[in-house]
Protein backbone atom coordinates (compact mmCIF):
# COMPACT_ATOMS: atom_id res chain seq x y z
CA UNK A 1 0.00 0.00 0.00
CA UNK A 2 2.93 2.40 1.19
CA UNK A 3 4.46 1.75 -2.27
CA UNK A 4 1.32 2.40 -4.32
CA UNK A 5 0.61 5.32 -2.45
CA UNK A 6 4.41 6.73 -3.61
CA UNK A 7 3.53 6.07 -7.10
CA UNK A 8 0.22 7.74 -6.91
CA UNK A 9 2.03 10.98 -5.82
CA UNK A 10 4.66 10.76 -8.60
CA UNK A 11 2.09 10.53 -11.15
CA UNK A 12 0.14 13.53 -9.30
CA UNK A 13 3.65 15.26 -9.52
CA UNK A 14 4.09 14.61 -13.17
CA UNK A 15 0.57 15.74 -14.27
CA UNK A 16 1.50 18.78 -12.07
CA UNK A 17 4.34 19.26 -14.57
CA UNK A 18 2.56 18.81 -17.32
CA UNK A 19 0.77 21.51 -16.58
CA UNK A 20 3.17 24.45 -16.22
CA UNK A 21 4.85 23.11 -19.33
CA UNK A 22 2.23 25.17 -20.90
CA UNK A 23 3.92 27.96 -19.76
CA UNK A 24 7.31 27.92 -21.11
CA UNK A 25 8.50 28.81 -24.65
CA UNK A 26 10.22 26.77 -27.25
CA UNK A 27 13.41 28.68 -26.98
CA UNK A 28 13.19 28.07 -23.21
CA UNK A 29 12.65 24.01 -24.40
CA UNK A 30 15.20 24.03 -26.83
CA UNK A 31 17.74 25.33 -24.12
CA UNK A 32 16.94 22.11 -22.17
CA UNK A 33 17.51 20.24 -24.80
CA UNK A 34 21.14 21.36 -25.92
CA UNK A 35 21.98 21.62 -22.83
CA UNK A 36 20.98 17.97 -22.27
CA UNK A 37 22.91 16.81 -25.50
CA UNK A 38 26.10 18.42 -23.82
CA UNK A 39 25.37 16.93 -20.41
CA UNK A 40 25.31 13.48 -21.88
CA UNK A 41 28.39 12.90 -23.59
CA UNK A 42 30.25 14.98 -20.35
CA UNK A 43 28.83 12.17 -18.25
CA UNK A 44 29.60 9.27 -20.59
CA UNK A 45 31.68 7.95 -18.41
CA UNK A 46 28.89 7.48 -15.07
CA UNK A 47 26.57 6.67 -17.43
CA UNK A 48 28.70 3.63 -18.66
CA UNK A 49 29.71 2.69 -15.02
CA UNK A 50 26.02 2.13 -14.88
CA UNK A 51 25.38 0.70 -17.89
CA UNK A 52 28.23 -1.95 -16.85
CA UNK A 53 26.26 -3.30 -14.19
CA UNK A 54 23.09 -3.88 -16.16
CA UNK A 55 25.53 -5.43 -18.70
CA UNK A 56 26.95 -7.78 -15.98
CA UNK A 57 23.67 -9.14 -14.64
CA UNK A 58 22.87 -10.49 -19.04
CA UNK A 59 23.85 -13.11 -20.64
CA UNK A 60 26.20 -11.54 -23.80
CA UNK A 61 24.02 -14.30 -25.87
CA UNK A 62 21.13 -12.62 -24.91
CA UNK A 63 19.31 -10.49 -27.96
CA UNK A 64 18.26 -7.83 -25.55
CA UNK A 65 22.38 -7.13 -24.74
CA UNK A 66 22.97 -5.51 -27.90
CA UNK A 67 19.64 -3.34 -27.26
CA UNK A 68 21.09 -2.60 -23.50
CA UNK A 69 24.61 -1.90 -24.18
CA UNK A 70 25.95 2.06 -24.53
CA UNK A 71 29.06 2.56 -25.69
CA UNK A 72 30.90 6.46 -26.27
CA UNK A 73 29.64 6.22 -29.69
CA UNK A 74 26.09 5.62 -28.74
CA UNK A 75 26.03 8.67 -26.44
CA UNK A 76 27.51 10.78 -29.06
CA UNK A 77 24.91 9.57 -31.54
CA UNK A 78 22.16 10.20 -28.92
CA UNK A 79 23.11 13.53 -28.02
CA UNK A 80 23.46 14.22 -31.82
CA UNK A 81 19.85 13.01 -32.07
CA UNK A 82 18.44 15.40 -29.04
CA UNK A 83 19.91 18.03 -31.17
CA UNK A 84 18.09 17.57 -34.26
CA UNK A 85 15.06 17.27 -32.31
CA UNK A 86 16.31 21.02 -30.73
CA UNK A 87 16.61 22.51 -33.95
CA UNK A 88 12.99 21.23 -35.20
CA UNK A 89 10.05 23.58 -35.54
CA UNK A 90 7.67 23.21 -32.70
CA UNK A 91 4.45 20.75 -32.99
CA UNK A 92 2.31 23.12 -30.55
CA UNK A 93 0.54 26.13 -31.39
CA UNK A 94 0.18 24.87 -35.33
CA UNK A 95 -3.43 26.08 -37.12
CA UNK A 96 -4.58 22.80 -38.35
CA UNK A 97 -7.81 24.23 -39.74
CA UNK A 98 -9.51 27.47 -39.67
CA UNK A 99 -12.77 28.01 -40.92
CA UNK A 100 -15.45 30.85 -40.62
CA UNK A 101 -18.89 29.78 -40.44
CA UNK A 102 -21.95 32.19 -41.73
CA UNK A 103 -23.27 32.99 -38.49
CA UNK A 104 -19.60 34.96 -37.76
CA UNK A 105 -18.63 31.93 -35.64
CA UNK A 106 -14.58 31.84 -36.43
CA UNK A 107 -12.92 28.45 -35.55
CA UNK A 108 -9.62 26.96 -35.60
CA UNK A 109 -8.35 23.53 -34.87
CA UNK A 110 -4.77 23.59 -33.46
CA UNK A 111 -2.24 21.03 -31.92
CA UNK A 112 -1.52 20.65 -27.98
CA UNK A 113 0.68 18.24 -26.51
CA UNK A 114 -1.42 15.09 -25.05
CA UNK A 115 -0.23 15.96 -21.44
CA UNK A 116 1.14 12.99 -20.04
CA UNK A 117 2.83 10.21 -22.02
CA UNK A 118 3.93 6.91 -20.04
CA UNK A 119 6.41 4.79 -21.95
CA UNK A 120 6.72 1.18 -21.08
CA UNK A 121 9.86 -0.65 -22.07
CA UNK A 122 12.67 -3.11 -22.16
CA UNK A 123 16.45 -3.09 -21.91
CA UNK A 124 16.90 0.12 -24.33
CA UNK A 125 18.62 3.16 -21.81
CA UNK A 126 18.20 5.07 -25.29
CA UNK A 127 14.91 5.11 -25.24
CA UNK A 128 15.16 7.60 -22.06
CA UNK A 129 16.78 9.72 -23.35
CA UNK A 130 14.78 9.81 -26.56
CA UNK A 131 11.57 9.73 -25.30
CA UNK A 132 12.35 12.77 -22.98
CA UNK A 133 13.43 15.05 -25.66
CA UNK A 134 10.84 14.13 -27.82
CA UNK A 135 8.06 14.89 -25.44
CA UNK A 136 9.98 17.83 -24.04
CA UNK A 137 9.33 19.46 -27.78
CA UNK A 138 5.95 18.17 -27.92
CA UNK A 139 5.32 20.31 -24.37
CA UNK A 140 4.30 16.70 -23.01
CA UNK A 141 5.70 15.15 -19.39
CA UNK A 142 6.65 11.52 -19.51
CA UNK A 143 6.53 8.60 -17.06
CA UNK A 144 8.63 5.99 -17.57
CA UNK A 145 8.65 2.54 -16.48
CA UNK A 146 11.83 0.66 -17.38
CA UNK A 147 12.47 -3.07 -17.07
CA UNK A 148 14.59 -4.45 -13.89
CA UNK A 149 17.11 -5.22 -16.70
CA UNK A 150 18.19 -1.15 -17.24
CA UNK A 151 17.50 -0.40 -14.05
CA UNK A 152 20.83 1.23 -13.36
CA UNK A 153 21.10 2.67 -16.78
CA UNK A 154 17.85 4.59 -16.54
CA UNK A 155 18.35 5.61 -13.21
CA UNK A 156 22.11 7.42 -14.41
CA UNK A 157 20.66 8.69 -17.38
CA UNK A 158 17.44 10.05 -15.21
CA UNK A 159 19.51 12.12 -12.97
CA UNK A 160 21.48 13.45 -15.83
CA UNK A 161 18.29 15.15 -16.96
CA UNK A 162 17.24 16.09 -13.61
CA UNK A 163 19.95 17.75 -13.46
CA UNK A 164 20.21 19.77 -16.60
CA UNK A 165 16.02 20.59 -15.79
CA UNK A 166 16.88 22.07 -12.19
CA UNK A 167 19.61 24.48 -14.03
CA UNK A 168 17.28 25.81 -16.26
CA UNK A 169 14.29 26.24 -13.77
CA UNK A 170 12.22 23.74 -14.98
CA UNK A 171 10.23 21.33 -12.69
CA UNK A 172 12.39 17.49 -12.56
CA UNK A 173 8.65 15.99 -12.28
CA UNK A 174 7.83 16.34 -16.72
CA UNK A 175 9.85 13.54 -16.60
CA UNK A 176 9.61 10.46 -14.31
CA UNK A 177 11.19 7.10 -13.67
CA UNK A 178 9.32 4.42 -11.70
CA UNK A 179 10.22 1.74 -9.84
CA UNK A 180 11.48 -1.81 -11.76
CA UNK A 181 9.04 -3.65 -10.52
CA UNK A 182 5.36 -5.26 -11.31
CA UNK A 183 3.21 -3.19 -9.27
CA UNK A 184 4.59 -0.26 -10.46
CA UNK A 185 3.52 -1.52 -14.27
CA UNK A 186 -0.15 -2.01 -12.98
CA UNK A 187 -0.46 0.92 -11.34
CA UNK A 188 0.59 3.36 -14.83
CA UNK A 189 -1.50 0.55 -17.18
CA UNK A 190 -4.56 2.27 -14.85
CA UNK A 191 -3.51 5.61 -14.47
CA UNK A 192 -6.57 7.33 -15.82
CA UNK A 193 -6.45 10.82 -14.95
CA UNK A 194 -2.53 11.08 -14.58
CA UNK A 195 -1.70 9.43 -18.29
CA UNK A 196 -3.32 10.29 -21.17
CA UNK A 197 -1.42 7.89 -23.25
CA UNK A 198 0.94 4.83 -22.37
CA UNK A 199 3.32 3.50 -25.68
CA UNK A 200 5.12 -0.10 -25.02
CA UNK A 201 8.06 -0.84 -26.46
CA UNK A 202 9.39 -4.13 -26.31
CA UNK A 203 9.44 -7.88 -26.60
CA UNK A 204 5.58 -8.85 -28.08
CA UNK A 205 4.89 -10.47 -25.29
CA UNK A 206 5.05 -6.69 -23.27
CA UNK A 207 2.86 -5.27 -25.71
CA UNK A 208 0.21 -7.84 -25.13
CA UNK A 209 0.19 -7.47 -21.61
CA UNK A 210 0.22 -3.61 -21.84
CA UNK A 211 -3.14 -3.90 -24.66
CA UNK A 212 -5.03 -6.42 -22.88
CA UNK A 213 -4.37 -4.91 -19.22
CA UNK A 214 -4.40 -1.39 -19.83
CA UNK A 215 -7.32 1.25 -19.29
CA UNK A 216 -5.57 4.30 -20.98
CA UNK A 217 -5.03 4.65 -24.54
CA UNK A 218 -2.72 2.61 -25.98
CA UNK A 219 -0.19 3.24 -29.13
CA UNK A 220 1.27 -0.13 -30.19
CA UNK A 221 5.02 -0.23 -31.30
CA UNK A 222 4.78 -3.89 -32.45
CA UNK A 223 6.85 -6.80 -33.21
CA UNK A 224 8.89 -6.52 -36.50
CA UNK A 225 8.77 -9.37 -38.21
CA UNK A 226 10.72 -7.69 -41.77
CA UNK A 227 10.35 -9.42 -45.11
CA UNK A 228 12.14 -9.06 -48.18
CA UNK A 229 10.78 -10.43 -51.55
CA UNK A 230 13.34 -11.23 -54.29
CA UNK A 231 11.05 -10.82 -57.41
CA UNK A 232 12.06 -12.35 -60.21
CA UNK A 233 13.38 -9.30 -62.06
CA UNK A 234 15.46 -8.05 -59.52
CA UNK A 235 19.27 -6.88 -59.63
CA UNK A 236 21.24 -9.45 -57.91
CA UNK A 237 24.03 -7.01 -56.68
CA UNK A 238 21.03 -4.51 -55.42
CA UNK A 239 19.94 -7.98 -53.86
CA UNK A 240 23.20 -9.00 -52.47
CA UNK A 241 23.78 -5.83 -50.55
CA UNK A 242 20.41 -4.69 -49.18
CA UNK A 243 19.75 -8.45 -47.86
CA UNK A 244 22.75 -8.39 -46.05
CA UNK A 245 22.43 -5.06 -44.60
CA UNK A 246 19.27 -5.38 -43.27
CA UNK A 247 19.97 -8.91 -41.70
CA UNK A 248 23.24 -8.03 -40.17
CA UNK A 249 23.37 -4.26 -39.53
CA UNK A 250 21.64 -4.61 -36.07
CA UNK A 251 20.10 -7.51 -35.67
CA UNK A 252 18.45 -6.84 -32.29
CA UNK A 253 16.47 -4.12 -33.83
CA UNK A 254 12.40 -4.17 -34.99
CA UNK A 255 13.51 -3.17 -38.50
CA UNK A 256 15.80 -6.07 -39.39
CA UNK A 257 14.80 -9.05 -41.72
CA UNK A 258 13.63 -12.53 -40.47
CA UNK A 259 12.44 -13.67 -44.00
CA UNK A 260 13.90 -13.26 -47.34
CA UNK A 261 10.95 -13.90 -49.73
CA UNK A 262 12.34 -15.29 -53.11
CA UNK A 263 11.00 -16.10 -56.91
CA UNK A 264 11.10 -19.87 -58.04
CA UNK A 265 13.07 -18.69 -61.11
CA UNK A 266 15.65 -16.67 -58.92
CA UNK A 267 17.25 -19.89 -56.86
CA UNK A 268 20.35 -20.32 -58.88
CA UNK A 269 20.60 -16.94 -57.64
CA UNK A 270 19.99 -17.76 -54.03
CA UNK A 271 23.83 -18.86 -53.00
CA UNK A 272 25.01 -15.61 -54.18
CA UNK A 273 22.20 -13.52 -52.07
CA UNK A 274 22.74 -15.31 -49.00
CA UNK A 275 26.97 -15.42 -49.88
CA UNK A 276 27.99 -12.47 -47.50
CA UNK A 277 25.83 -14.09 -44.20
CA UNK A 278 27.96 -16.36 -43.51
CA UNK A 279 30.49 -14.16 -42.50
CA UNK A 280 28.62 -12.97 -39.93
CA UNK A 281 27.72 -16.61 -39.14
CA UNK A 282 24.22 -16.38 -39.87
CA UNK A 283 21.97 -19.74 -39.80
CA UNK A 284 19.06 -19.71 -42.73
CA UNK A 285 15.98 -21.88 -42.34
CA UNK A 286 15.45 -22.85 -45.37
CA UNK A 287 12.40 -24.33 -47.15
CA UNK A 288 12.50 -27.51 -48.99
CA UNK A 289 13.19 -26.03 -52.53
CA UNK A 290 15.14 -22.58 -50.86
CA UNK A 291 17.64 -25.51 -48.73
CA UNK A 292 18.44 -27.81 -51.67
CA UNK A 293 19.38 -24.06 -53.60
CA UNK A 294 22.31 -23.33 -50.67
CA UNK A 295 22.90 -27.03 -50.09
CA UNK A 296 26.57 -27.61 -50.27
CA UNK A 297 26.53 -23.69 -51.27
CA UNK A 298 26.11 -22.53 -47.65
CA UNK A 299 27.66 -23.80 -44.63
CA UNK A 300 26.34 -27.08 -43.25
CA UNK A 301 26.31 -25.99 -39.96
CA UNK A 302 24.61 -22.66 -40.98
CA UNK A 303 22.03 -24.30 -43.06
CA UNK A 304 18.80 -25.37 -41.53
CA UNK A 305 15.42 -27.00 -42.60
CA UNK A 306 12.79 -24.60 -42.07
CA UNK A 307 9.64 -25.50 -39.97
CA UNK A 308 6.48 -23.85 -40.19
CA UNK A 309 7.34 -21.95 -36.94
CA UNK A 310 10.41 -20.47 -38.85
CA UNK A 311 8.22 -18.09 -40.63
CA UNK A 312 6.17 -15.03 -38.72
CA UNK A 313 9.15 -15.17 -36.26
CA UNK A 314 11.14 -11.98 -35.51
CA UNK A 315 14.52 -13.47 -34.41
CA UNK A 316 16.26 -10.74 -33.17
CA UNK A 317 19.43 -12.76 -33.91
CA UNK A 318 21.24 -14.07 -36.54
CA UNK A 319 19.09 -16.31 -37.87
CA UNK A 320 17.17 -15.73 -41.10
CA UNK A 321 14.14 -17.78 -42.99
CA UNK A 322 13.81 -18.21 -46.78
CA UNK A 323 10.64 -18.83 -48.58
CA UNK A 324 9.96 -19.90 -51.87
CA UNK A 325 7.36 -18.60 -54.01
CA UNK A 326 6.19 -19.46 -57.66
CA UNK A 327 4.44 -15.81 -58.26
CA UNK A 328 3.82 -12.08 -57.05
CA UNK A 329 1.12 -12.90 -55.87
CA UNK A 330 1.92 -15.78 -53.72
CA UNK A 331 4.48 -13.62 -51.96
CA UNK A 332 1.82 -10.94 -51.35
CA UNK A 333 -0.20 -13.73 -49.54
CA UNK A 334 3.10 -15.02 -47.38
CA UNK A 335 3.52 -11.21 -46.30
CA UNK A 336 -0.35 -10.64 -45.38
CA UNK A 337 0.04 -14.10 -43.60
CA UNK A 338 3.25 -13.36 -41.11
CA UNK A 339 4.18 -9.41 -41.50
CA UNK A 340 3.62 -7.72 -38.35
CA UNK A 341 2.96 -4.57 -40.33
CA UNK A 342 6.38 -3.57 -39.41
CA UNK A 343 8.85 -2.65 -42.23
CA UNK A 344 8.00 -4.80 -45.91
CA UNK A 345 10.83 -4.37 -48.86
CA UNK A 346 10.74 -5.84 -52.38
CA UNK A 347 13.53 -5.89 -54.85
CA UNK A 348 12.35 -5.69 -58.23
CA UNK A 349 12.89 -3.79 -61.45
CA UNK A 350 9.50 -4.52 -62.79
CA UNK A 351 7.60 -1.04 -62.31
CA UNK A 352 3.91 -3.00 -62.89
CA UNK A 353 5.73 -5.04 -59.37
CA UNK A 354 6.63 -2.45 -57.79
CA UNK A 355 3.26 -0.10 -57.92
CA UNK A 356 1.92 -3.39 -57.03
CA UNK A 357 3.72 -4.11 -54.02
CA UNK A 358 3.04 -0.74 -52.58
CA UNK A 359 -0.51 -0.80 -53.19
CA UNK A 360 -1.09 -4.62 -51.68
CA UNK A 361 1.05 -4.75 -49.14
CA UNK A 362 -0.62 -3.81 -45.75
CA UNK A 363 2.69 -2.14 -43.49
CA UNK A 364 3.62 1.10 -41.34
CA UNK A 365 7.20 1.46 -44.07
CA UNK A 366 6.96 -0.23 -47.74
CA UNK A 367 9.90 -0.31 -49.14
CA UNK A 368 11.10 -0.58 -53.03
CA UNK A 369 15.30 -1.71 -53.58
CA UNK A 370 15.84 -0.02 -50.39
CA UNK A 371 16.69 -1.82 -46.58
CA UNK A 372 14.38 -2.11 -43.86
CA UNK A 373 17.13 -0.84 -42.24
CA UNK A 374 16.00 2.62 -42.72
CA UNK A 375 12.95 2.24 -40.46
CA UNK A 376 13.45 4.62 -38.01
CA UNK A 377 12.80 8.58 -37.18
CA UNK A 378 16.24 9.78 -37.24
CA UNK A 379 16.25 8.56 -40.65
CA UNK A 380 12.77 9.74 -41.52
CA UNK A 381 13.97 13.60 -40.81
CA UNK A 382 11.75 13.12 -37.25
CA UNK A 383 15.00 13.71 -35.21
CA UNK A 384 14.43 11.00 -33.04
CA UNK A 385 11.38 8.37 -32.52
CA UNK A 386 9.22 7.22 -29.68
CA UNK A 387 8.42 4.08 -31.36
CA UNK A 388 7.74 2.42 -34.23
CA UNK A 389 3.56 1.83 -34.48
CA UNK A 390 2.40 -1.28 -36.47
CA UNK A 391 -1.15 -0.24 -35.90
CA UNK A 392 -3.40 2.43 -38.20
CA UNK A 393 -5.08 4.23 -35.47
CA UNK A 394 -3.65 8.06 -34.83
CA UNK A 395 -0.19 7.17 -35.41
CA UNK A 396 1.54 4.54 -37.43
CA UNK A 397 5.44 4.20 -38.61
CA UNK A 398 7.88 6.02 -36.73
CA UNK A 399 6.47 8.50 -34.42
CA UNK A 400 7.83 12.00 -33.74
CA UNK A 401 6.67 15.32 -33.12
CA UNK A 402 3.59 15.33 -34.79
CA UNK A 403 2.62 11.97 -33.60
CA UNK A 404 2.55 13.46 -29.98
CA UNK A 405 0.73 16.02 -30.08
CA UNK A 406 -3.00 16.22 -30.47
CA UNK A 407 -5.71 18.94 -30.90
CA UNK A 408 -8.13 21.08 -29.48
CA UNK A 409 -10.73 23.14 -31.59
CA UNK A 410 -10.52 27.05 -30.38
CA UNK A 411 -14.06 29.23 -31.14
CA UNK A 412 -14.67 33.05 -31.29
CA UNK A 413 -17.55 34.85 -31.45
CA UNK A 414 -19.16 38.23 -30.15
CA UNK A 415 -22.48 37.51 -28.44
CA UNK A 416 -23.36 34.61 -30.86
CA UNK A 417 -25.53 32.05 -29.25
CA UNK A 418 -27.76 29.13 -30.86
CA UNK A 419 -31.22 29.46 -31.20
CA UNK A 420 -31.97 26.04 -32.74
């Protein structure tokens, strides 16, 4: 009870916040901001003690480790990242609509942050930092409940934007980090009247939980299970290097590929597509057609017989399934089947194909000869993201500014009333 009762008066605290956020200006927000981006790379060094012991209490093997580790460079890039979102223009204050009705009745429809945003999620320190700066912009306070994994992480990274709020005279409650722990996730999945939104980001097992327990609005930043279809006109050496970027650049990451997707005709091809994996050790799971293709082509101990729980599988490791179609349109049908409305890529230079693909397929990023790697808001010009939604509702794709924010409709008059 004593521990429920703390958490009530955080969130109390943090709506608080939210509310003299209304008051400040954007130059007075972008101060915070830079100021922030300096603070974290001059405490790289606490903030990687801390990181250490998260690091020490994972198994290396683990898929989440990659996710959890910092390193100098990742500060550097993360402070590089608050900046851009510094230097954007404002979501707040924007005139969505304006309209004049005939009765003199003058209205406008402009944007307003949501208020208070709680952010659920897993082993990612990064996402503390981004998610702060993002709402920051947006004018919104966050609450964030990090996993017992990050613990330490968060915490560091937490009082490194404490601090950099108290210097600028801003109140340390817009953002908040609660405790690790279970009760502390029920308590912000009911927080009606503290949180006006809650966003998951993690494992799809966590965003279950958070859509079938919460009471709040929910955002989903889904599971991304990435396919890439090998039509049967496409360039082998475009083939070559996308597949093997977006397998092997990050492969803890939503946007990487689980399933190359490839044309009947195309598997003398196959070998050469999949040539580069094994240097990063990759094991395919192959199906029956796709596995005699790479047999003796592909190492033996790389090379596996796919099962039907192979496909619709995000692996977050490097593993990879291949799938072998006769047509277009039976690769349309394994996409609607397993995507997670993630990230979908084809590689084609049919332009009938390619229309095609974009129309049919049914994801938050559809991609043409490009990697899935590119799924994500720094490189969509949003700065940084708060996640990644696989869902159609408000928001969908990687979420910035805009995506926070909603709107309020704003009404003039002089004396009008309504008679009917």
């Amino acid at each position: 009870m004593k521990k429920e009762m703390e958490v009530k008066q955080q969130l109390e605290l943090a709506l608080k916040a939210s509310r003299k956020l209304n008051m400040v200006t954007v130059e007075q927000i972008n101060q915070v901001l830079t100021d922030l981006a300096e603070a974290a790379v001059a405490n790289t060094d606490s903030i990687l003690e801390a990181n250490r012991k998260d690091l020490a209490r994972m198994d290396p093997k683990d898929p989440k480790y990659d996710r959890l580790k910092l390193t100098p460079e990742r500060i550097e890039g993360i402070a590089a990242d608050i900046r851009n979102v510094a230097g954007l223009p404002s979501p707040v204050g924007r005139i969505l609509k304006e309209t004049e009705r005939p009765n003199g009745l003058k209205i406008k429809k402009v944007s307003v942050p949501f208020g208070v945003i709680g952010i659920i999620y897993e082993a990612r320190p990064n996402v503390t930092f981004d998610v702060f700066s993002l709402c920051l912009k947006a004018g919104n306070a966050c609450v964030l409940k990090g996993g017992s994994d990050a613990i330490d992480s968060n915490t560091a990274i937490v009082s490194v934007i404490h601090s950099v709020l108290g210097k600028n005279g801003f109140d340390k409650n817009v953002i908040t980090l609660l405790p690790a722990d279970r009760e502390a996730t029920a308590q912000i999945l009911n927080a009606r009247g503290y949180i006006d939104l809650i966003i998951p980001r993690g494992s799809q097992n966590l965003i279950n939980f958070v859509r079938e327990n919460a009471t709040i609005p929910v955002i989903e930043t889904g599971a991304g299970i990435c396919h890439t279809y090998f039509d049967e006109s496409g360039d082998l050496e475009k083939g070559k290097a996308i597949v093997f970027n977006a397998k092997t650049r990050r492969v803890s990451v939503c946007n990487a590929l689980d399933c190359l997707i490839i044309h009947e005709s195309r598997l003398t091809d196959l070998p050469a597509v999949c040539e580069k994996l094994q240097e990063k050790n990759v094991i395919i799971y192959a199906d029956e057609k796709a596995f005699s293709a790479l047999k003796n082509r592909y190492p033996e101990n790389l090379l596996k017989q796919a099962t039907e729980d192979s496909f619709g599988t995000e692996f977050l490791d490097y593993k990879m399934a291949v799938k072998t179609v006769a047509s277009f349109d039976e690769a349309l049908e394994h996409i609607a089947k397993f995507s997670s409305k993630h990230s979908e890529a084809i590689i084609t230079e049919n332009e009938k194909n390619k229309e095609l693909f974009r129309l049919m397929v049914d994801a938050a990023a559809v991609y043409c000869n490009v990697s899935t790697a590119f799924t994500d808001g720094a490189q969509f010009g949003l700065g940084a993201e708060i996640g990644i939604s696989t869902q159609k509702l408000h928001a969908r794709g990687p979420m910035g500014l805009e995506e926070i924010t909603s709107y309020k409709w704003l009404i003039d008059g002089n004396g009008l009333i309504r008679e009917k």
